[in-house]
PDB file of N, CA and C in Angstrom:
ATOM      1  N   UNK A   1     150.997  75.586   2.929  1.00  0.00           N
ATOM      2  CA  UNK A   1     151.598  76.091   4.143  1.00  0.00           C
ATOM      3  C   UNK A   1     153.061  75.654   4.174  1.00  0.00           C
ATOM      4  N   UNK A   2     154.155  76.427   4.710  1.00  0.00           N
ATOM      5  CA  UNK A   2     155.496  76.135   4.789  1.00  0.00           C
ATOM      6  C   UNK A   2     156.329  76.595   6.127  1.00  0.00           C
ATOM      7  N   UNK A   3     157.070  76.628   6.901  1.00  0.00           N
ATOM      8  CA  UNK A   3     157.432  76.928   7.863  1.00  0.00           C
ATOM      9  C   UNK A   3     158.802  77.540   7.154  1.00  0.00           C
ATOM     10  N   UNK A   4     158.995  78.407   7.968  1.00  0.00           N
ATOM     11  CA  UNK A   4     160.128  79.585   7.732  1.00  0.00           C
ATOM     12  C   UNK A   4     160.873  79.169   8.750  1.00  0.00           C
ATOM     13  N   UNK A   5     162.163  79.985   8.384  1.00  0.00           N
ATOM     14  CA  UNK A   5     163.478  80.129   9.500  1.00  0.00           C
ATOM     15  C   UNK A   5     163.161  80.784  10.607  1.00  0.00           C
ATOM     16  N   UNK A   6     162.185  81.766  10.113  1.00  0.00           N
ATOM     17  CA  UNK A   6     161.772  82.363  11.922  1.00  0.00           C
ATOM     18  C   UNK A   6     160.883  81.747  12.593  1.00  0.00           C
ATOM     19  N   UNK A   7     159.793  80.678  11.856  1.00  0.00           N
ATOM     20  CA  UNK A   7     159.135  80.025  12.687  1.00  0.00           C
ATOM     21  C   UNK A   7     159.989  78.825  13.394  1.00  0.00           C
ATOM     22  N   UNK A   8     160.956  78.756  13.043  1.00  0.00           N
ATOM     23  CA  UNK A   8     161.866  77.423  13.732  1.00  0.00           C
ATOM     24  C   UNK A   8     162.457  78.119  14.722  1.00  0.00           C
ATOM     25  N   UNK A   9     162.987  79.469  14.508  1.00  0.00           N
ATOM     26  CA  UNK A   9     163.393  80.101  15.613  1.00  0.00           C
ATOM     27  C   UNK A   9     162.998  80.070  16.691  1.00  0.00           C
ATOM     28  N   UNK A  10     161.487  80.286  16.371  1.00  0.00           N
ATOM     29  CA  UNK A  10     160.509  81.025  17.542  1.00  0.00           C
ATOM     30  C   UNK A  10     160.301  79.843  18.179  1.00  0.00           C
ATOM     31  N   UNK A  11     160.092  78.173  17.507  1.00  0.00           N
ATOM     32  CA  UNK A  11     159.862  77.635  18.056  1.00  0.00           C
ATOM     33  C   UNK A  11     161.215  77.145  18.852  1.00  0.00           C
ATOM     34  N   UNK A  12     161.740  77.252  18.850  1.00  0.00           N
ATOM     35  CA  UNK A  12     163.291  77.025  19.278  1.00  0.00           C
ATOM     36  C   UNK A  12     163.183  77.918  20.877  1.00  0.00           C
ATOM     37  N   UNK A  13     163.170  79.464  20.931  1.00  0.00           N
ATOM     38  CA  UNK A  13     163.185  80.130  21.347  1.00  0.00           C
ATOM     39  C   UNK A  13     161.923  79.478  22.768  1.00  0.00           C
ATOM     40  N   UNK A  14     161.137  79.484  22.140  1.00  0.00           N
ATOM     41  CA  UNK A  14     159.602  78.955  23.195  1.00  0.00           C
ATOM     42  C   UNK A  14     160.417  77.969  23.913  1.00  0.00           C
ATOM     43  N   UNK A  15     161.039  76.717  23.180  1.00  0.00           N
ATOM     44  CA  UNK A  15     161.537  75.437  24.044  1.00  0.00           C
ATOM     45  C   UNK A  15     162.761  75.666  24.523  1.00  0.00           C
ATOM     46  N   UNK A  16     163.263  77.179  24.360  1.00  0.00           N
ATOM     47  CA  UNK A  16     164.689  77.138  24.610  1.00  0.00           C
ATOM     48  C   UNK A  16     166.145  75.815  24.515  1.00  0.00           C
ATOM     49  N   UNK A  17     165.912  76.200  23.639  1.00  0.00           N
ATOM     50  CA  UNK A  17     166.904  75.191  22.689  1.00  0.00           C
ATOM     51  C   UNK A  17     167.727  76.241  21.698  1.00  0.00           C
ATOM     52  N   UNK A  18     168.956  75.880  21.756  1.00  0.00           N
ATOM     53  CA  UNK A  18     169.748  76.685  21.592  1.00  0.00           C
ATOM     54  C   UNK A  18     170.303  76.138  20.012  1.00  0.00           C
ATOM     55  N   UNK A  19     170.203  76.338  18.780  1.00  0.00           N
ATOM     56  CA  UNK A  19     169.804  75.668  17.404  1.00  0.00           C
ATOM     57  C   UNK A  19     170.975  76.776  17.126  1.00  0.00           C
ATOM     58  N   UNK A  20     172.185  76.338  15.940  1.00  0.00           N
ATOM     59  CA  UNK A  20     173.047  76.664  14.845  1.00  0.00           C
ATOM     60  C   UNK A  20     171.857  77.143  13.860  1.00  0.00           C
ATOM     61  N   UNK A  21     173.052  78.183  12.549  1.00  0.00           N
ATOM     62  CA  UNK A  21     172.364  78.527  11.302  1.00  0.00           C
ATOM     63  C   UNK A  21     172.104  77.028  11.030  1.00  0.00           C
ATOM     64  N   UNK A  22     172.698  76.120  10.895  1.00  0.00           N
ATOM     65  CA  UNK A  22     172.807  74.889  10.151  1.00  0.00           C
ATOM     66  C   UNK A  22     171.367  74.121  10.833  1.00  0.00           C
ATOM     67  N   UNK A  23     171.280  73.603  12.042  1.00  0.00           N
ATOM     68  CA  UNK A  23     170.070  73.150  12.617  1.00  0.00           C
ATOM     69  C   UNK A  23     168.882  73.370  12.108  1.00  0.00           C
ATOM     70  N   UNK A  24     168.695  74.861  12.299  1.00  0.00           N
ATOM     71  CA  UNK A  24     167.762  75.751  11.559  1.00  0.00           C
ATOM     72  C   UNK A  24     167.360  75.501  10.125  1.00  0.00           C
ATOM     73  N   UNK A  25     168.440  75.369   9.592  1.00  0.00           N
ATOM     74  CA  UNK A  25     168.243  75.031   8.155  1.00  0.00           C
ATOM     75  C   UNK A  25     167.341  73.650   7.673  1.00  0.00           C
ATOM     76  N   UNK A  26     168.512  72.839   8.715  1.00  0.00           N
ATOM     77  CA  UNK A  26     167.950  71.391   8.578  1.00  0.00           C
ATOM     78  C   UNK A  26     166.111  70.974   8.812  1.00  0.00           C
ATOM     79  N   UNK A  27     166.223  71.779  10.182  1.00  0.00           N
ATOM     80  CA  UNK A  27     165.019  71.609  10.626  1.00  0.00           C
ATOM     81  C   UNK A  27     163.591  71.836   9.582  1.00  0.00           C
ATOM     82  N   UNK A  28     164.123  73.276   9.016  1.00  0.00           N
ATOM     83  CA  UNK A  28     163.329  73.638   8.701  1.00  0.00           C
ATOM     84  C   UNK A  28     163.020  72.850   7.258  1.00  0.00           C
ATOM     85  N   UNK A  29     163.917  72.669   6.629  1.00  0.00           N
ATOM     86  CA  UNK A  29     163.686  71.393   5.139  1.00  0.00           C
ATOM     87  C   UNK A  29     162.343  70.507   5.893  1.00  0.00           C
ATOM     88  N   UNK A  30     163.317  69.371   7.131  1.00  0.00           N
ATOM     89  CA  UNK A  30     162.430  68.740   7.637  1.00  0.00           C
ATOM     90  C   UNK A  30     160.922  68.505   8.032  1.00  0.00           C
ATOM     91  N   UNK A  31     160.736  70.032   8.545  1.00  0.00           N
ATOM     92  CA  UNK A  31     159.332  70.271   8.494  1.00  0.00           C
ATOM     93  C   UNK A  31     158.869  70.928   7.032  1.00  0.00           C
ATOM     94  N   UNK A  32     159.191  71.146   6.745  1.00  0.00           N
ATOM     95  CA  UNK A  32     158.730  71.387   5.125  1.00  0.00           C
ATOM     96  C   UNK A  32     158.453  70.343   4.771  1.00  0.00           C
ATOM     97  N   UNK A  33     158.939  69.163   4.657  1.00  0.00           N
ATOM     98  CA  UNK A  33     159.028  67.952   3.848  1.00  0.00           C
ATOM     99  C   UNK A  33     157.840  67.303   4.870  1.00  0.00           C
ATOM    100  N   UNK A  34     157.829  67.094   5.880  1.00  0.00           N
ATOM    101  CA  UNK A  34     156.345  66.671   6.738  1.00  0.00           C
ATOM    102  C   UNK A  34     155.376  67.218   5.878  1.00  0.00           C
ATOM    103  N   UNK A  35     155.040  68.655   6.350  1.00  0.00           N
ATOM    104  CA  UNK A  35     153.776  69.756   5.721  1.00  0.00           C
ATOM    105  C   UNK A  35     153.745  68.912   4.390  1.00  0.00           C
ATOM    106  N   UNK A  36     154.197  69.054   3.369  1.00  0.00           N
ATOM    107  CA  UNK A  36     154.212  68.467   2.122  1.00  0.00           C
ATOM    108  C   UNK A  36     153.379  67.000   2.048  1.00  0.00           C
ATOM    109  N   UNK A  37     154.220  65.962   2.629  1.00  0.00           N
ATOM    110  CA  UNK A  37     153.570  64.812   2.554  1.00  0.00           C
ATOM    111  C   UNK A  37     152.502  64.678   3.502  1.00  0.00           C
ATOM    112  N   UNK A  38     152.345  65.419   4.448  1.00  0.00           N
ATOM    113  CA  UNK A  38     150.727  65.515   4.934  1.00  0.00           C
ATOM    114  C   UNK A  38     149.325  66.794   3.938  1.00  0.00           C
ATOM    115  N   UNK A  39     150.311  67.030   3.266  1.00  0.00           N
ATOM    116  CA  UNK A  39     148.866  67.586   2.163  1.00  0.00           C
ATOM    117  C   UNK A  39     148.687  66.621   1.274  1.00  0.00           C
ATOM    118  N   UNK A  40     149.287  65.789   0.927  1.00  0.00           N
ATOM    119  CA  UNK A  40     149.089  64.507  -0.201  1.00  0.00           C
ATOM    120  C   UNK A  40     147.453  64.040   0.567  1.00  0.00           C
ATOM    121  N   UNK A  41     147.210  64.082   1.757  1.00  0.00           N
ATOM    122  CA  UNK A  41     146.275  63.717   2.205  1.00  0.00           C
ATOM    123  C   UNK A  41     144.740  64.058   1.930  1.00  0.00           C
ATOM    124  N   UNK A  42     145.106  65.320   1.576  1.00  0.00           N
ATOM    125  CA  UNK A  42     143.728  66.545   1.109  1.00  0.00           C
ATOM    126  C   UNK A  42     143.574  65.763  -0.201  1.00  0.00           C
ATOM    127  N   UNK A  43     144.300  65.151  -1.052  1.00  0.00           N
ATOM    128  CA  UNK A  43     143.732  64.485  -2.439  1.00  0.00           C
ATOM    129  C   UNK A  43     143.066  63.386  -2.295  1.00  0.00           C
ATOM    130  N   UNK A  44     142.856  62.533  -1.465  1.00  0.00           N
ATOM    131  CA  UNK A  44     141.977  61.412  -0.954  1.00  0.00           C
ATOM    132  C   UNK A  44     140.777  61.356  -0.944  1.00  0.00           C
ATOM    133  N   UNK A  45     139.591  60.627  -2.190  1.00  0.00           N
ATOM    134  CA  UNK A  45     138.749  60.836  -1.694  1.00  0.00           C
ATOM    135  C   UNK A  45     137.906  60.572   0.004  1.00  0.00           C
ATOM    136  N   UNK A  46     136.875  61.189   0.651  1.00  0.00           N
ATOM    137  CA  UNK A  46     137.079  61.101   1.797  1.00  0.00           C
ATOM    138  C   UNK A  46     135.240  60.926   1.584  1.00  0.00           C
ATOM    139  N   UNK A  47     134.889  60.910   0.208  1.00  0.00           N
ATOM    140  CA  UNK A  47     133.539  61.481   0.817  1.00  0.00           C
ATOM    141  C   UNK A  47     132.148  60.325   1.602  1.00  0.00           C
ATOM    142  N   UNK A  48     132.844  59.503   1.541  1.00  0.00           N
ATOM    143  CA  UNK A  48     131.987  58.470   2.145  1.00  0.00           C
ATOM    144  C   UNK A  48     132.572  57.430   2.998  1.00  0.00           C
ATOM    145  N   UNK A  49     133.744  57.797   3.760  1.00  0.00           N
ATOM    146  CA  UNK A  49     134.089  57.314   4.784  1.00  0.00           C
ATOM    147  C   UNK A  49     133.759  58.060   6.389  1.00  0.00           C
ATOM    148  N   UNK A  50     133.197  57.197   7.295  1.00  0.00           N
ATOM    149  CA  UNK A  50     132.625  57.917   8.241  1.00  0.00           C
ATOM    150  C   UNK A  50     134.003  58.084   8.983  1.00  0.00           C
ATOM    151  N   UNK A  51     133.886  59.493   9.858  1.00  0.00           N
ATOM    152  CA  UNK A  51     135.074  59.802  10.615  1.00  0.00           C
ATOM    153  C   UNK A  51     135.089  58.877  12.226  1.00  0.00           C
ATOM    154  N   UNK A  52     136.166  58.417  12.388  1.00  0.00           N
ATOM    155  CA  UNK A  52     136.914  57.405  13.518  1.00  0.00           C
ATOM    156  C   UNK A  52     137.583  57.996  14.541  1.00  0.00           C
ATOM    157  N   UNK A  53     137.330  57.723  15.387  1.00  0.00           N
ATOM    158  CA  UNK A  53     138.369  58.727  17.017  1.00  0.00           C
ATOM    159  C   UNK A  53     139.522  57.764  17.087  1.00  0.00           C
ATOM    160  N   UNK A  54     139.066  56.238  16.333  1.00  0.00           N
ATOM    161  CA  UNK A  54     140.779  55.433  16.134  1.00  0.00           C
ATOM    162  C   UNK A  54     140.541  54.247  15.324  1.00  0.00           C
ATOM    163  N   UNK A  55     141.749  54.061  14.479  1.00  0.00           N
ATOM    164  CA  UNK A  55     142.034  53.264  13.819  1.00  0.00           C
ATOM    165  C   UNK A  55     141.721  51.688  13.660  1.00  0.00           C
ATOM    166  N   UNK A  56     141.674  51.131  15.182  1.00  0.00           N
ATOM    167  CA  UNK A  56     141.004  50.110  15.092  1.00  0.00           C
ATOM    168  C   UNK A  56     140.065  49.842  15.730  1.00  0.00           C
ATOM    169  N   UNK A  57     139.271  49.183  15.571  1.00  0.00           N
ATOM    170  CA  UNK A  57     137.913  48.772  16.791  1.00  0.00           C
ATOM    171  C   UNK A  57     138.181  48.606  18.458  1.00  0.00           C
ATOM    172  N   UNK A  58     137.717  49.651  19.156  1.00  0.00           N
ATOM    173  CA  UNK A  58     138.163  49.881  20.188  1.00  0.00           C
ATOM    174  C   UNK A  58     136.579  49.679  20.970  1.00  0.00           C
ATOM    175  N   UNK A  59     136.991  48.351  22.058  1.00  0.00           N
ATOM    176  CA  UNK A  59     135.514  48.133  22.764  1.00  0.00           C
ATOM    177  C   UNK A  59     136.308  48.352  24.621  1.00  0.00           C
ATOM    178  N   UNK A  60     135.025  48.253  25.490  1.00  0.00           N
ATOM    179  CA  UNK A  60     135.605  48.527  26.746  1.00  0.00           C
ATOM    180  C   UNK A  60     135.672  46.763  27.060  1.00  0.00           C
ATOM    181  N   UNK A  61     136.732  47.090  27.461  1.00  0.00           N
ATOM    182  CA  UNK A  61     137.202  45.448  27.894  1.00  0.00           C
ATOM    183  C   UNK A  61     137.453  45.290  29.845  1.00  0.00           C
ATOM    184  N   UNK A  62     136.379  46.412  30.275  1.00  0.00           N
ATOM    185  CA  UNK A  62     136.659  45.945  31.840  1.00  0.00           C
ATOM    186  C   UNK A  62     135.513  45.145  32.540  1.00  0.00           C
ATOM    187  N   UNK A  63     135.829  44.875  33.577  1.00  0.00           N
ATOM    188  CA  UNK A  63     134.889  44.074  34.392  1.00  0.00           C
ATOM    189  C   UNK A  63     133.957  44.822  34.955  1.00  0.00           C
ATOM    190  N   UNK A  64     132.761  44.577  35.032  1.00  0.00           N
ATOM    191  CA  UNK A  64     131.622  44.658  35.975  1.00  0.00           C
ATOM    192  C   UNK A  64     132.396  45.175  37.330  1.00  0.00           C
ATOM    193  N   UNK A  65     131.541  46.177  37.854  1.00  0.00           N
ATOM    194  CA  UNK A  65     131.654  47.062  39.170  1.00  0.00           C
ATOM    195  C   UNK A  65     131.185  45.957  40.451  1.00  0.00           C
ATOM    196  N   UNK A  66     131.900  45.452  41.281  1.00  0.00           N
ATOM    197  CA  UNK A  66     131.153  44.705  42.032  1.00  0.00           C
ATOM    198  C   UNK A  66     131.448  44.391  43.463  1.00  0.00           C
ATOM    199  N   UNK A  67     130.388  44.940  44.114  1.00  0.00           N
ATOM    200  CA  UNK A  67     130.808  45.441  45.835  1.00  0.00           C
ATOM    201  C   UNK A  67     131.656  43.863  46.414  1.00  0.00           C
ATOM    202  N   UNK A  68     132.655  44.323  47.003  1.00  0.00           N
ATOM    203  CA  UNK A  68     133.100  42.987  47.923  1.00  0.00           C
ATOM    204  C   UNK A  68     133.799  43.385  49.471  1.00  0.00           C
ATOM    205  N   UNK A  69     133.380  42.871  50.227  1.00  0.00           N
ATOM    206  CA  UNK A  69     133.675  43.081  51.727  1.00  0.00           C
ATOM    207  C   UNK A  69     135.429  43.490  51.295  1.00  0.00           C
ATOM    208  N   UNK A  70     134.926  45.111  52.481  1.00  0.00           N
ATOM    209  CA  UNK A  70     136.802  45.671  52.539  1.00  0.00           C
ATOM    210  C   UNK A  70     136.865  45.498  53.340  1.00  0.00           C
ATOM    211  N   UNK A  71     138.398  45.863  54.348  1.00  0.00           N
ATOM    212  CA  UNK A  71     139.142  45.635  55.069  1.00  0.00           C
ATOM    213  C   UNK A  71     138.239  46.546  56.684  1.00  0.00           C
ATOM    214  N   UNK A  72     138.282  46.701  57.619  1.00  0.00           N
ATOM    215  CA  UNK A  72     138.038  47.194  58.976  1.00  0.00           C
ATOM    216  C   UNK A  72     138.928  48.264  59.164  1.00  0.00           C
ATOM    217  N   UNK A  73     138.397  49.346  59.629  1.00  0.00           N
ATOM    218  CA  UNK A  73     139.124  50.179  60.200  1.00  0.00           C
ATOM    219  C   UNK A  73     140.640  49.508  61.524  1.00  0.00           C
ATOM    220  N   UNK A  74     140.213  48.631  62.230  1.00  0.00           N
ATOM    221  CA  UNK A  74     141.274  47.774  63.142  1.00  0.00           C
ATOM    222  C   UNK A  74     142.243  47.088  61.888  1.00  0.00           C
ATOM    223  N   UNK A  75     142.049  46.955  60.766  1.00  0.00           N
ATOM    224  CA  UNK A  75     142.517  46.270  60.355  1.00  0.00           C
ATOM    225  C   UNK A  75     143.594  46.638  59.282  1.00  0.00           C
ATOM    226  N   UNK A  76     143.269  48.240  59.104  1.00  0.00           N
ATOM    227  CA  UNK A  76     143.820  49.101  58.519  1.00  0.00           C
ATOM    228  C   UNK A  76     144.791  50.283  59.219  1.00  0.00           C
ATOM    229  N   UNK A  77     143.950  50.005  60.780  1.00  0.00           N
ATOM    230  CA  UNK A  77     145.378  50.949  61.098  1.00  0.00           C
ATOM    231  C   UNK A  77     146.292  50.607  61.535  1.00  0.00           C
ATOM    232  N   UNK A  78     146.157  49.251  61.953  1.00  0.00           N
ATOM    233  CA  UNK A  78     147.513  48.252  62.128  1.00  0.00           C
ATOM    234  C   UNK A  78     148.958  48.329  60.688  1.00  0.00           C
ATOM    235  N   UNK A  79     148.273  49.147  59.990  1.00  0.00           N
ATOM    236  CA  UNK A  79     149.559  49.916  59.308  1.00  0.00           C
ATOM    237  C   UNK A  79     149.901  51.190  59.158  1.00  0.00           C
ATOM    238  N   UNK A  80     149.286  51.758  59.951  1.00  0.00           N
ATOM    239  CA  UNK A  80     149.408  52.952  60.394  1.00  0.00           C
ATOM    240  C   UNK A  80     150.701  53.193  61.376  1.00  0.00           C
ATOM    241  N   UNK A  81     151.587  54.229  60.958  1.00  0.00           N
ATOM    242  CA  UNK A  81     152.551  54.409  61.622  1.00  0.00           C
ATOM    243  C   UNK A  81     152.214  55.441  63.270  1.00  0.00           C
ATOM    244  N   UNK A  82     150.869  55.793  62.927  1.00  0.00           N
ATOM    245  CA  UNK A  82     150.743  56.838  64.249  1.00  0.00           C
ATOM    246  C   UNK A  82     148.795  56.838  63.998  1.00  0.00           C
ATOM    247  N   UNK A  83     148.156  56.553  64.362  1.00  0.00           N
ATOM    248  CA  UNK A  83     146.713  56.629  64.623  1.00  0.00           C
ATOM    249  C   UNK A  83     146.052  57.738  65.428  1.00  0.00           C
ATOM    250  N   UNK A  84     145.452  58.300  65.224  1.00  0.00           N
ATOM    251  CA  UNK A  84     144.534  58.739  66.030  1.00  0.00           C
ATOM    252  C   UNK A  84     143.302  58.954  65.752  1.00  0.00           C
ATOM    253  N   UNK A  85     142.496  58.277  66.538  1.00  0.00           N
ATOM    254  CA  UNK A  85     140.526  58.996  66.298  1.00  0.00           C
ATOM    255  C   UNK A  85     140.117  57.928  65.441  1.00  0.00           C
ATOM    256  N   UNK A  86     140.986  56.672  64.990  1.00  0.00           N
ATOM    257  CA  UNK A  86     140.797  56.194  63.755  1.00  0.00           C
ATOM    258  C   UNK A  86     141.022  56.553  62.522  1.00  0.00           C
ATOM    259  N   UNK A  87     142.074  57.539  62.028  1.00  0.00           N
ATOM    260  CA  UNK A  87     142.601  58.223  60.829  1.00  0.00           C
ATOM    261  C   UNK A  87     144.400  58.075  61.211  1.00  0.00           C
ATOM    262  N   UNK A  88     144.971  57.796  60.193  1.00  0.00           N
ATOM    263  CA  UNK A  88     145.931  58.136  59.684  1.00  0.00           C
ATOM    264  C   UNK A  88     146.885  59.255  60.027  1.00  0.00           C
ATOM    265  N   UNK A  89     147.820  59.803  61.073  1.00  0.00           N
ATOM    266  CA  UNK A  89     148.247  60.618  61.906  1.00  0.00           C
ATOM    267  C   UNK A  89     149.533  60.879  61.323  1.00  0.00           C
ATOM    268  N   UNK A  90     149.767  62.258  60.450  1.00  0.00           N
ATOM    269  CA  UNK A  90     150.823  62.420  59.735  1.00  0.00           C
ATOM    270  C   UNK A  90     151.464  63.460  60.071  1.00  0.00           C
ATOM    271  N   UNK A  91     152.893  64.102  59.423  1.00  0.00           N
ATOM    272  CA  UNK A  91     153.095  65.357  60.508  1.00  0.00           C
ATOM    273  C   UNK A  91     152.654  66.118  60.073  1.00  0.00           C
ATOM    274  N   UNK A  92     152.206  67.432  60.443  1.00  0.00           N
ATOM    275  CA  UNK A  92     152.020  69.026  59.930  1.00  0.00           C
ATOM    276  C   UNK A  92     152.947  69.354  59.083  1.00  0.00           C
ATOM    277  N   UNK A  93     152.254  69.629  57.587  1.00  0.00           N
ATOM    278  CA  UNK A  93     153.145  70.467  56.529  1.00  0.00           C
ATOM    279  C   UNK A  93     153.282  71.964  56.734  1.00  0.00           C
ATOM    280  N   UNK A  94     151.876  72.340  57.564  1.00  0.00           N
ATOM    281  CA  UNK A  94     151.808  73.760  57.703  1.00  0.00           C
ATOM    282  C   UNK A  94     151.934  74.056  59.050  1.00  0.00           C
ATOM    283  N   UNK A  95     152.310  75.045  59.267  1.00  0.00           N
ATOM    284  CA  UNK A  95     152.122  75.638  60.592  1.00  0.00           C
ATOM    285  C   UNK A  95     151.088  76.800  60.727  1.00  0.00           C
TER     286      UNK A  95
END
């Protein structure tokens, strides 16, 4: 696989980015030269390595779920800039 001058275009064009003949040029070596050294990869044997979602050993490192007394409604709307009914009293976005 190789990327062309019009695929740099197009991708250019999509991100609107405004790229010289010269850019273009560059770019496109650049991704050529990626594509390239990511097919070196297809020569690897692979056949007895199991496939990984990541690189290193990844465990869940959180704490236990664990109920603890919250705050009171009195105690919460004392930061409330405007209350009512016991909720949070904000202005109308809509009319």
């Amino acid at each position: 696989m190789s990327i062309s001058n019009n695929d740099v275009q197009h991708v250019a064009k999509l991100a609107r980015l405004n790229l010289t003949a010269e850019e273009e040029q560059t770019l496109t070596g650049q991704l050529n030269a990626i594509l390239k050294y990511a097919e070196k990869l297809n020569e690897l044997d692979t056949e007895n390595i199991e496939p990984t979602t990541h690189v290193l050993h990844v465990s869940n490192v959180m704490r236990e779920d664990e109920t603890k007394e919250s705050l009171s409604i009195e105690q919460v709307m004392r930061n409330a800039p405007e209350e009512e009914e016991g909720q949070f009293k904000v202005p109308a976005v809509m009319e």
